[in-house]
Protein backbone atom coordinates (compact mmCIF):
# COMPACT_ATOMS: atom_id res chain seq x y z
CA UNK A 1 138.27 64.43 96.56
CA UNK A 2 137.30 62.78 93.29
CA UNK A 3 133.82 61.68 95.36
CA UNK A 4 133.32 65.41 96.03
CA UNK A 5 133.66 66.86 92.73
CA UNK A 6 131.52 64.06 90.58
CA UNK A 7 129.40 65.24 93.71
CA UNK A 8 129.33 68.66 92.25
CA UNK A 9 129.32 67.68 88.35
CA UNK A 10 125.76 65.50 89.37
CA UNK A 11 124.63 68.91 91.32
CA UNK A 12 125.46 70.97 88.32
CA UNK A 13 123.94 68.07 85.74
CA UNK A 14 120.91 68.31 87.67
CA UNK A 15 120.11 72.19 88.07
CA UNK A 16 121.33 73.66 84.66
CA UNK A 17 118.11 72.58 82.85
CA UNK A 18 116.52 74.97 85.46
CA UNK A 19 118.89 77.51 85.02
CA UNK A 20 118.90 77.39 81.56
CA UNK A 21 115.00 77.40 81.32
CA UNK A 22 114.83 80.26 84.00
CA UNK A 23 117.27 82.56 81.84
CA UNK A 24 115.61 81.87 78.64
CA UNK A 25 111.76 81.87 79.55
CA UNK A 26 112.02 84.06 82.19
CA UNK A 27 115.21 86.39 82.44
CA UNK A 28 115.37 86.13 78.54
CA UNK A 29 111.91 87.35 78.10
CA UNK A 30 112.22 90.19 80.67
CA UNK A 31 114.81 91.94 78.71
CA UNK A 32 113.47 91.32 75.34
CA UNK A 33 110.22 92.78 77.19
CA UNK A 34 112.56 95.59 77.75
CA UNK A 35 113.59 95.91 74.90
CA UNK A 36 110.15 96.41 72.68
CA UNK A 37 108.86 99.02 75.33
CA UNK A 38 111.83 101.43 74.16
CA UNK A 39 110.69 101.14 70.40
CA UNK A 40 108.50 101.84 67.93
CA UNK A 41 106.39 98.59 67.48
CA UNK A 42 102.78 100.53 67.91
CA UNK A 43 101.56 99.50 64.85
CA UNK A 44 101.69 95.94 63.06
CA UNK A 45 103.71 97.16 59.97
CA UNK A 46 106.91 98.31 61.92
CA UNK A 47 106.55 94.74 63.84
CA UNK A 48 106.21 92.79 60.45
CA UNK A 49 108.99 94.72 58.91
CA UNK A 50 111.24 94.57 61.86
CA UNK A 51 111.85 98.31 62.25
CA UNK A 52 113.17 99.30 66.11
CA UNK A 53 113.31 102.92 66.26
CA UNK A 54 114.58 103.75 69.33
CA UNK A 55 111.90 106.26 71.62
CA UNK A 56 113.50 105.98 74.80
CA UNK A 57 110.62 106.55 77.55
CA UNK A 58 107.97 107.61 75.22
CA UNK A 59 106.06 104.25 75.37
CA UNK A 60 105.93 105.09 79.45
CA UNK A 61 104.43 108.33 78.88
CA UNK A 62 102.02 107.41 76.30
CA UNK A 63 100.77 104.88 78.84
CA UNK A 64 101.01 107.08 82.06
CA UNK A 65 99.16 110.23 80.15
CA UNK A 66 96.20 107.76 79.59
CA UNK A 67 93.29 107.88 81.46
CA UNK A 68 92.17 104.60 81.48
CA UNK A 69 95.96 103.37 82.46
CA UNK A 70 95.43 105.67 85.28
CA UNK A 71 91.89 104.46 86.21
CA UNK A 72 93.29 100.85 86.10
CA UNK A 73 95.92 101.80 88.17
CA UNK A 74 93.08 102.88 90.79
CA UNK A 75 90.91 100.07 90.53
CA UNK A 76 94.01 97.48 90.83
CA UNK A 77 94.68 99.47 94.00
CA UNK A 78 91.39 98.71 95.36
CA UNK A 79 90.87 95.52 94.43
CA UNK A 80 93.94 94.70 96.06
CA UNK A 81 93.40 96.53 99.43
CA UNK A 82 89.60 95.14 99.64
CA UNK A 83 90.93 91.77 99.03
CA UNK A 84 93.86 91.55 101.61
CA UNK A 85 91.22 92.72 104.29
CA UNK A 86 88.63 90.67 103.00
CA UNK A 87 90.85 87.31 102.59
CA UNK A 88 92.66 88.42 105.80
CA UNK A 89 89.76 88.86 107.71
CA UNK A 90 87.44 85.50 106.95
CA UNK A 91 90.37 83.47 106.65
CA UNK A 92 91.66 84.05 110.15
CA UNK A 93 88.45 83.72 111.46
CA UNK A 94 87.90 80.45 109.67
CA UNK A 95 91.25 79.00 110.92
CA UNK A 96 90.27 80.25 114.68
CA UNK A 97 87.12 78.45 114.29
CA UNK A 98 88.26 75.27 112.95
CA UNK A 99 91.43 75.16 115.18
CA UNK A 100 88.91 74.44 118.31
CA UNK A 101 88.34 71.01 116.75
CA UNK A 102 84.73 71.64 116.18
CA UNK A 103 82.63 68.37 115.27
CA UNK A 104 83.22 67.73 111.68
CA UNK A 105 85.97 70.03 111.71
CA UNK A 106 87.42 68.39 108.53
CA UNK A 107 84.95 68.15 106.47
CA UNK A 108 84.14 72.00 107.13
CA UNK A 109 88.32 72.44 106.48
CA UNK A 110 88.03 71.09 103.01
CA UNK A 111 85.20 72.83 102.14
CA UNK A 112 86.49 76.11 103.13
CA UNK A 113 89.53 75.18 100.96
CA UNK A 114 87.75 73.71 97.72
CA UNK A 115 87.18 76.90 95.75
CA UNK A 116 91.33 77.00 95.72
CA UNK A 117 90.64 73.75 93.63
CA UNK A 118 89.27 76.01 91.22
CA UNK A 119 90.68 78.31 88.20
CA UNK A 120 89.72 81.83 88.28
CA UNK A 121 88.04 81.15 85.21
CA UNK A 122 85.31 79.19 86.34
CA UNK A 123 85.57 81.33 89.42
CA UNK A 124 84.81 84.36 86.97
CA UNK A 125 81.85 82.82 84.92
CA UNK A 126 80.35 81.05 88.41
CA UNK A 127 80.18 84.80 89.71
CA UNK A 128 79.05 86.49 86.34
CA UNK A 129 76.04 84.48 86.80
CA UNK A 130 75.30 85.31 90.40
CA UNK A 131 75.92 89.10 89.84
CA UNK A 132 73.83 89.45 86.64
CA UNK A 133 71.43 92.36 87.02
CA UNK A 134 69.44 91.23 84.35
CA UNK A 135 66.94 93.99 83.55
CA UNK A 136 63.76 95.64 85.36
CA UNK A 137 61.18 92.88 84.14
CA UNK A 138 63.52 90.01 84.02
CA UNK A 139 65.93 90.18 87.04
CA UNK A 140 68.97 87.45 87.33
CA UNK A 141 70.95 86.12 89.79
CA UNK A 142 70.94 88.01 92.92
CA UNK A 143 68.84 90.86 91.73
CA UNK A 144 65.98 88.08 91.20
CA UNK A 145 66.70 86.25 94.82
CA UNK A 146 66.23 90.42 96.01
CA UNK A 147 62.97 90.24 94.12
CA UNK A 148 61.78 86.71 95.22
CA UNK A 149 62.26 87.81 99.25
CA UNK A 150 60.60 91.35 98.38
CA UNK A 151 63.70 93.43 98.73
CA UNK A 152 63.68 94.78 95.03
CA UNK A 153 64.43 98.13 96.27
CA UNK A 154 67.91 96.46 96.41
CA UNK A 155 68.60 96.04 92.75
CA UNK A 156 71.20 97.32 91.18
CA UNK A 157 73.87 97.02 88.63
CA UNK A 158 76.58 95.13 90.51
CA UNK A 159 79.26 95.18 87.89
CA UNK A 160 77.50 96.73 85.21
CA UNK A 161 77.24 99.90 87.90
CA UNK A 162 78.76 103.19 86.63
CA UNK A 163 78.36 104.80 90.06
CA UNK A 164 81.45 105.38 92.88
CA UNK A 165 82.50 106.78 96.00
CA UNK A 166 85.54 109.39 94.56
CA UNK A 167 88.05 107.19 92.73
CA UNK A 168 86.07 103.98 94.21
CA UNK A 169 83.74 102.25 91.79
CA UNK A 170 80.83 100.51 93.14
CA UNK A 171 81.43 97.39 90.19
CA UNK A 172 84.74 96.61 92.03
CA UNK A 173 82.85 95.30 94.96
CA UNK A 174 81.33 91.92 92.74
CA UNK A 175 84.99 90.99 91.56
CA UNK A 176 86.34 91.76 94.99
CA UNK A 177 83.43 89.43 96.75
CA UNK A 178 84.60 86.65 93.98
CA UNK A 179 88.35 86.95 94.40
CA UNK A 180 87.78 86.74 98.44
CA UNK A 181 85.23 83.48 97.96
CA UNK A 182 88.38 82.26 95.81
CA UNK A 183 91.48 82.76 98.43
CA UNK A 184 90.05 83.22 101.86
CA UNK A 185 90.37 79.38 102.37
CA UNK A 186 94.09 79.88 101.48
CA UNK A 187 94.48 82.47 104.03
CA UNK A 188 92.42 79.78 106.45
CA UNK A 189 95.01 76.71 105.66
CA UNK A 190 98.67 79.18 106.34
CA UNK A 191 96.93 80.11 109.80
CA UNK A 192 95.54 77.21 110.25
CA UNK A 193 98.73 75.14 110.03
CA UNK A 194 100.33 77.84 111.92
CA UNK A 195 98.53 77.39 114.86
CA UNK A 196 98.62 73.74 114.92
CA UNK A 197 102.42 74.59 115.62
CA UNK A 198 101.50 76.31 118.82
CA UNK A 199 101.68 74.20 122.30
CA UNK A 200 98.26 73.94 123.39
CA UNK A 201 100.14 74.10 127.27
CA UNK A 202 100.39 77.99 126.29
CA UNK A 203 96.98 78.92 125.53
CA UNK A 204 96.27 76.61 128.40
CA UNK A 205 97.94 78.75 130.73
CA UNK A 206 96.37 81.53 129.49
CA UNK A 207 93.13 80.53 130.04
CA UNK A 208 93.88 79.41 133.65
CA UNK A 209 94.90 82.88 134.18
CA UNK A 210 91.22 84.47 133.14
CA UNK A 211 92.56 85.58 129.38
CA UNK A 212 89.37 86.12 127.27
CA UNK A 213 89.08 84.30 123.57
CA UNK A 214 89.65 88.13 122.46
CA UNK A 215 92.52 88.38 125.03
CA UNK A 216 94.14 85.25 124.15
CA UNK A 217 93.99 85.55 120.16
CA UNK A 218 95.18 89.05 120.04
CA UNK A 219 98.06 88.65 123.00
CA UNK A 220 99.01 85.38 121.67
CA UNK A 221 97.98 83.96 118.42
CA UNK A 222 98.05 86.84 116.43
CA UNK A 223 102.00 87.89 117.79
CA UNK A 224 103.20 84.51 117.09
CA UNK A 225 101.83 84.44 113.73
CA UNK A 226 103.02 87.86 112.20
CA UNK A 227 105.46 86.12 110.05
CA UNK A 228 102.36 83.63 108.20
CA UNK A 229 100.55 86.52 107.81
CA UNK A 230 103.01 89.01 106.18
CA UNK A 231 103.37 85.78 103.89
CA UNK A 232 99.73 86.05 103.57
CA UNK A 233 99.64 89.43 102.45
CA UNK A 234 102.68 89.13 100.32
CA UNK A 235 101.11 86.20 98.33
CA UNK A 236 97.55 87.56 98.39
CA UNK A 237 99.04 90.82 96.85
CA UNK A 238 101.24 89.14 94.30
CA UNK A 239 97.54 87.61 93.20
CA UNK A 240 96.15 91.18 92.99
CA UNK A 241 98.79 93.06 91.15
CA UNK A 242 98.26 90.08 88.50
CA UNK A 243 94.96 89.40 88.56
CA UNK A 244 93.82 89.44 84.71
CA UNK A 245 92.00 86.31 83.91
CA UNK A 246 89.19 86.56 86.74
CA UNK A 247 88.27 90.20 85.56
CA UNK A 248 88.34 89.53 82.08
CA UNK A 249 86.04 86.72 82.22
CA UNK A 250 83.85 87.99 84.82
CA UNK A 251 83.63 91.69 83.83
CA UNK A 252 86.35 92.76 81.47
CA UNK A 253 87.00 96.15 81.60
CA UNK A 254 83.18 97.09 82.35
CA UNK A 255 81.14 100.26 81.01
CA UNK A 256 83.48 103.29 80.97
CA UNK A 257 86.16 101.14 82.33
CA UNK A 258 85.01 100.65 85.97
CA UNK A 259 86.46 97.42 86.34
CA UNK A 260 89.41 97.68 84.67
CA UNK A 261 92.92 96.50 85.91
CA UNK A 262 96.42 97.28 84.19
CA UNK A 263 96.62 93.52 83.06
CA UNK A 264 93.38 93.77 81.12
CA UNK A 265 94.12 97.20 79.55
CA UNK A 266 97.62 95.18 79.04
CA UNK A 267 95.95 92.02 77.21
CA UNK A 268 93.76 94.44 74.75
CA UNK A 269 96.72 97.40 73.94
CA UNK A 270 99.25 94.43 73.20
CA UNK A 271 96.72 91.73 70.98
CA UNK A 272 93.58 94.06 69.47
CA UNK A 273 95.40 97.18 69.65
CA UNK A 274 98.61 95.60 68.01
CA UNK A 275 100.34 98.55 70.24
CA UNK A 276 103.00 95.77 71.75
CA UNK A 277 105.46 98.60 72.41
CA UNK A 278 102.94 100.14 75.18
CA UNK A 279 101.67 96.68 75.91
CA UNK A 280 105.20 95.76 77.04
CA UNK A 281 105.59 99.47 78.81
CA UNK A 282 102.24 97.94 81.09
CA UNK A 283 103.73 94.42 81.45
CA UNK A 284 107.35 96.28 82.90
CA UNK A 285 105.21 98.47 84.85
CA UNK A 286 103.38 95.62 86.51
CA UNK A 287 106.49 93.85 87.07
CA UNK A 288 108.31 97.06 89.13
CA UNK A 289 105.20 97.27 91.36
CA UNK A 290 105.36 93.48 91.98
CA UNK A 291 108.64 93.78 92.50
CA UNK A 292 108.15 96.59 95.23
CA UNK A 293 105.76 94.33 97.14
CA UNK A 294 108.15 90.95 96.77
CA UNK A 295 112.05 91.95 96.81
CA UNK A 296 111.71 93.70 100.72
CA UNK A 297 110.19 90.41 101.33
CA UNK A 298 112.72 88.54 100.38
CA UNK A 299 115.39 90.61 101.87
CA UNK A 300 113.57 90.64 105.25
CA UNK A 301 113.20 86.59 104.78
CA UNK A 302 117.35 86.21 103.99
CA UNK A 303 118.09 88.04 106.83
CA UNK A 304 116.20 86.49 109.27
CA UNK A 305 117.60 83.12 107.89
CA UNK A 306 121.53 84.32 108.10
């Protein structure tokens, strides 16, 4: 009995740093979050005098009655549709590929999975580079490859591009291409190790029985790997909905605000605007739809465990 409880005193010893952390820096921050998007701290002299006069929701509808909120809102949307697919889509593939042992298999594997080696900072300068239009006389990046192979008819803006399709601008589509080049060898290594965990005796049989590649991945691999893939899209969303640092860098919120995101209008409203009140009404907002996407999750994941 004694054993048992300095059992659980060591347990407790050993996790309340955690805790503690957790409800200070995290849970702690949330509410004081909370609390600055229902008051008056718009404007640095109510923050440096420590005035809180209670507005209730106003902060919300200052922010939801803006049009560049709502064009962030948009573009985040895209940007995290396009990039599912797109990180879905090559990362599968890539894992299908490399799980037929190809020669040099490995070295392919870790080259796939290297740009996860790197922040989305670089990842955002890298990509600035290659989608700099440059100008008419003095093209850059791919614009001047275009040029050099005599496809200048090509050029264009990339994410300098005021032009769109409806509510779809065209300048999403270099930030997209960059965040998919960043995470599609993440989607790669879930599959892959997924389907290392499937007896080879099974697609075996299937073979033996006249099942096409086609036949074979959509009957049986894909099936057996719904749960690494709603994982995938979980995680790869998560990544959207937050995305801030490889837009900023790479873009920022672009002419007339076609590549803005809810983080970056968040970042500039909050620390050049000194609005934190409607800052923090962006950061809650951002947290709600992440929360959307993550708590079913988990639910769905503790039930399947009980």
């Amino acid at each position: 009995m004694k054993y048992k409880t300095k059992e659980k005193l060591i347990s407790v010893g050993l996790l309340s740093p955690t805790i503690i952390g957790l409800g200070i820096f995290v849970y702690g921050f949330i509410w004081r979050t909370i609390r600055i998007s229902t008051i008056d701290w718009n404007n640095i002299t109510n923050m440096l005098r420590g005035i809180e006069n209670f507005v209730g929701l106003d902060n919300f509808r200052n922010i939801f009655t803006s049009t560049r909120f709502i064009t962030g809102l948009w573009n985040n949307i895209f940007f995290l549709i396009f990039f599912i697919i797109g990180s879905l889509t090559i990362g599968i593939t890539l894992s299908v590929f490399l799980n037929d042992k190809p020669k040099g298999h490995f070295i392919f594997q870790n080259i796939y999975l290297f740009p996860m080696a790197i922040s989305f900072v670089v990842t955002g300068t890298v990509w600035r580079w290659i989608f700099a239009p440059g100008t008419e006389d003095f093209p850059r990046g791919i614009n001047l490859l275009l040029t050099n192979i005599g496809l200048e008819n090509l050029r264009w803006g990339w994410f300098t591009s005021t032009e769109g399709i409806g509510l779809f601008n065209f300048a999403l589509i270099a930030v997209i291409v960059a965040a998919i080049w960043q995470f599609s060898g993440y989607t790669m290594a879930m599959w892959l190790a997924g389907l290392r965990g499937i007896p080879e005796q099974l697609i075996e049989a299937a073979r033996i029985d006249g099942a096409s590649k086609w036949q074979i991945f959509s009957k049986i691999l894909f099936p057996m790997q719904k749960a690494i893939t709603l994982s995938a899209v979980i995680l790869l969303a998560h990544i959207a909905l937050k995305a801030f640092d490889l837009v900023y860098v790479m873009t920022g919120s672009g002419p007339r605000n076609v590549t803005d995101i809810p983080a970056v209008f968040m970042f500039e409203t909050t620390f050049r605007s000194n609005r934190y009140s409607d800052g923090a009404a962006i950061a809650l907002v951002l947290l709600v739809l992440v929360g959307v996407l993550i708590i079913p999750y988990l639910v769905h994941s503790f039930r399947e465990d009980s």
